[in-house]
Each structure stands twice: as structure tokens, then as C-alpha cells.
Protein backbone atom coordinates (compact mmCIF):
# COMPACT_ATOMS: atom_id res chain seq x y z
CA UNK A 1 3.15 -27.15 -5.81
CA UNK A 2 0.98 -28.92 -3.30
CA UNK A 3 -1.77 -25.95 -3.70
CA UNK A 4 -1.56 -26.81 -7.59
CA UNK A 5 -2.12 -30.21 -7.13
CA UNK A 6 -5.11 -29.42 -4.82
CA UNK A 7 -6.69 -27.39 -6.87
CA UNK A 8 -6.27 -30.08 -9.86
CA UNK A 9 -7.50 -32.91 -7.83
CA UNK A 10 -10.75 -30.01 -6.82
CA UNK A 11 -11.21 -29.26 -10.31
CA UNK A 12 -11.17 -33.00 -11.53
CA UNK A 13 -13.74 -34.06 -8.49
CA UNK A 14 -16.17 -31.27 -9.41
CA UNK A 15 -16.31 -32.41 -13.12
CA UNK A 16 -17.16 -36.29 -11.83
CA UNK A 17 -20.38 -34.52 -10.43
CA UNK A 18 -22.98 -33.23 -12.62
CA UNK A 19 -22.95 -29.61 -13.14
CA UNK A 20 -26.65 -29.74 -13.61
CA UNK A 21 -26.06 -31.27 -9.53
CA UNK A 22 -23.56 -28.73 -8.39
CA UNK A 23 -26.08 -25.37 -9.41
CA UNK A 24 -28.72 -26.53 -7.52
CA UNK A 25 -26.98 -26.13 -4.20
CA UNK A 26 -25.51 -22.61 -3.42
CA UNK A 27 -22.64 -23.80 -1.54
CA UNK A 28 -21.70 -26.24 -4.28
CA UNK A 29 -21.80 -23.11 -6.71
CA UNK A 30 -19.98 -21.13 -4.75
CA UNK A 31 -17.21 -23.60 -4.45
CA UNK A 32 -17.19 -24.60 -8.60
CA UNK A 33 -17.08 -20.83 -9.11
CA UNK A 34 -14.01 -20.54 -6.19
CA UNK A 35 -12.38 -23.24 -8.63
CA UNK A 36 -13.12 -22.18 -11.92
CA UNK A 37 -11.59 -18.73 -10.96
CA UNK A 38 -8.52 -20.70 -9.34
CA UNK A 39 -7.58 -22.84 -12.32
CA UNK A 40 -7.93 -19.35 -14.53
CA UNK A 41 -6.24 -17.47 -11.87
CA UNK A 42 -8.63 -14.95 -11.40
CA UNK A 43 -9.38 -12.29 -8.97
CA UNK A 44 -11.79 -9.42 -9.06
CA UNK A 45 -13.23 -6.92 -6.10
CA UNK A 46 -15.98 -7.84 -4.03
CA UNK A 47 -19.00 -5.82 -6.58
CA UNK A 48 -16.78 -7.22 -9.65
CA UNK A 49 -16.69 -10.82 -8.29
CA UNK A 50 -20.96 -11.17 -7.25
CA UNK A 51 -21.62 -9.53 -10.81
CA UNK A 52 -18.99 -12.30 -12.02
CA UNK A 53 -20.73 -14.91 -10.16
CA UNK A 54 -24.10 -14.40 -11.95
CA UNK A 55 -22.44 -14.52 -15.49
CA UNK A 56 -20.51 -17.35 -15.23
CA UNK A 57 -23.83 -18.91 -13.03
CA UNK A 58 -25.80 -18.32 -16.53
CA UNK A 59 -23.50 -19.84 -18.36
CA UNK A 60 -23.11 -23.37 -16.22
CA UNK A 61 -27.00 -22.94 -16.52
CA UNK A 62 -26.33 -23.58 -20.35
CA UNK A 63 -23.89 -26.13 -20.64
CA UNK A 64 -25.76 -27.98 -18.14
CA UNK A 65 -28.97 -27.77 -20.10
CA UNK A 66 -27.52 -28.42 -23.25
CA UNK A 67 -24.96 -31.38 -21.83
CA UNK A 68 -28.33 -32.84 -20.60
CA UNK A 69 -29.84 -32.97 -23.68
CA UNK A 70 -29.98 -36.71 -25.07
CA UNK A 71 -29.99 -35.29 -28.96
CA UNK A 72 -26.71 -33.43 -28.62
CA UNK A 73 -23.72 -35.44 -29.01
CA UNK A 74 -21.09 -33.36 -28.01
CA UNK A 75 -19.81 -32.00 -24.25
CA UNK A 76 -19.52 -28.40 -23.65
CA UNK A 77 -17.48 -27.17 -21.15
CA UNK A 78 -17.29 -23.53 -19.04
CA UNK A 79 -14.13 -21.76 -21.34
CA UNK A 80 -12.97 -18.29 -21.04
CA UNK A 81 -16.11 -16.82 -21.80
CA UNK A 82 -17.99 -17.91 -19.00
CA UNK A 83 -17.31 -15.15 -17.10
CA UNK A 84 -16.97 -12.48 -19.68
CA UNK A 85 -20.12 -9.73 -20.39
CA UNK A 86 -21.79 -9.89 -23.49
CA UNK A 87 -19.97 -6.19 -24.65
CA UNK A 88 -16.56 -8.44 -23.50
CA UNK A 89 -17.46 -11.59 -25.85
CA UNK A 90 -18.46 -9.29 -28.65
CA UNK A 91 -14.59 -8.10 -28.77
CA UNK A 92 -13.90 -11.47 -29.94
CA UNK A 93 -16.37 -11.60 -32.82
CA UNK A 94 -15.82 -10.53 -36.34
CA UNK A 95 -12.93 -10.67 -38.72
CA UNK A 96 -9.15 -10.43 -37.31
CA UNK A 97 -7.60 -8.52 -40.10
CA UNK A 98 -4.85 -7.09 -38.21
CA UNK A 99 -2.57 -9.86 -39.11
CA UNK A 100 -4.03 -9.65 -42.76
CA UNK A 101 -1.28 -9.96 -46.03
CA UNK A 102 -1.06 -6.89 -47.97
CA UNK A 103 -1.12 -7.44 -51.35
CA UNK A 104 0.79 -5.37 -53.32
CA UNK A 105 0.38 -4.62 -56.49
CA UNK A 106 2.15 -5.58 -59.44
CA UNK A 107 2.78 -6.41 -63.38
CA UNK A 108 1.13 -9.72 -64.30
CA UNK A 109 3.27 -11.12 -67.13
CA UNK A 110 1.67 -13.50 -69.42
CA UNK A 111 3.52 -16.07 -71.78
CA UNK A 112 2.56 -18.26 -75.10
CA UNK A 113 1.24 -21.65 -73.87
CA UNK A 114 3.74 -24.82 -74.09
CA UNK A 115 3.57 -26.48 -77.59
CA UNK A 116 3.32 -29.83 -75.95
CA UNK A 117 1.88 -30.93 -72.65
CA UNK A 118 2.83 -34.03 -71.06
CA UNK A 119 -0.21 -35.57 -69.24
């Protein structure tokens, strides 16, 4: 419980500093990656986790840029995705029909219109 609030008061201090801040030192980095990967409760190898590091490093590198942008009005945030490969995001592209309604088909029965029609 205490290590869960830790990491909630670490996650809420890194998001009062500018992210734009935090990727220009390497230590900082380090230690919003180290959180990022604690609130998601991740863990990967050593290879896995420097290979990681770069993707999700790109990807601060654009919501920083675009969050500093004075014509955007909206926030992004690091999601999911931000440390996911391109061939992982692509999984979550496209049409979900798996959960798709089968029609099936059927006799479509046509009657004589109502003499009247209250409007």
C-alpha cells in the first residue's frame, strides 16, 4: 500500500514538470520511464527493456512537441502505446468484426398502408 502510494505521489510530481524538461536530462528519463513502467506494471529483460526505452523515449518526444505547440488545444498524454512497436500498434488498427451481428436471413413481409394516419 505504501509502495502504491509512492509511486502515485512519483507519477503525479513528474507530470507537474514539463515533459519537454524531464527528456532533456537522462537521469530524469530514466526515472519517468522507471514510473511509467511502474504505474503499467511492466517488466521486460534487460535487451527488451533499452529497446523499450527508445520507443516510449520517441513517443514523450511527441507529446512533448505537440503539448508545446500554442495552436493545439488539447493535452496528450503517454497511453499504452507508448511503448508498443509499430508491427504491435498496427494489431490495434482496422475493423473489430469479431464481435460483429450476423444477420440472418429472412422473409420480409409487407402489408397495405393504414387508411388513415394520425399526424
Amino acid at each position: 500500500m505504501i509502495l502504491l502510494l509512492c509511486v502515485l505521489v512519483t507519477v503525479s510530481c513528474a507530470h507537474q514538470h514539463s515533459l519537454k524538461t524531464i527528456l532533456r536530462s537522462p537521469k530524469e528519463t530514466l526515472k519517468a520511464y522507471g514510473q511509467y513502467k511502474a504505474s503499467r506494471h511492466l517488466n521486460y529483460g534487460a535487451s527488451e527493456d533499452r529497446m523499450r526505452l527508445g520507443v516510449w523515449r520517441r513517443a514523450a518526444e511527441m507529446v512533448a512537441r505537440e503539448n508545446s505547440n500554442p495552436d493545439h488545444t488539447a493535452e496528450l498524454e503517454l497511453n499504452f502505446f507508448a511503448v508498443m512497436t509499430s508491427e504491435e500498434r498496427r494489431q490495434y488498427l482496422g475493423l473489430n468484426a469479431t464481435m460483429a451481428i450476423k444477420a440472418k436471413p429472412g422473409k420480409l413481409q409487407l402489408s397495405d398502408p393504414p387508411s388513415e394516419k394520425n399526424w
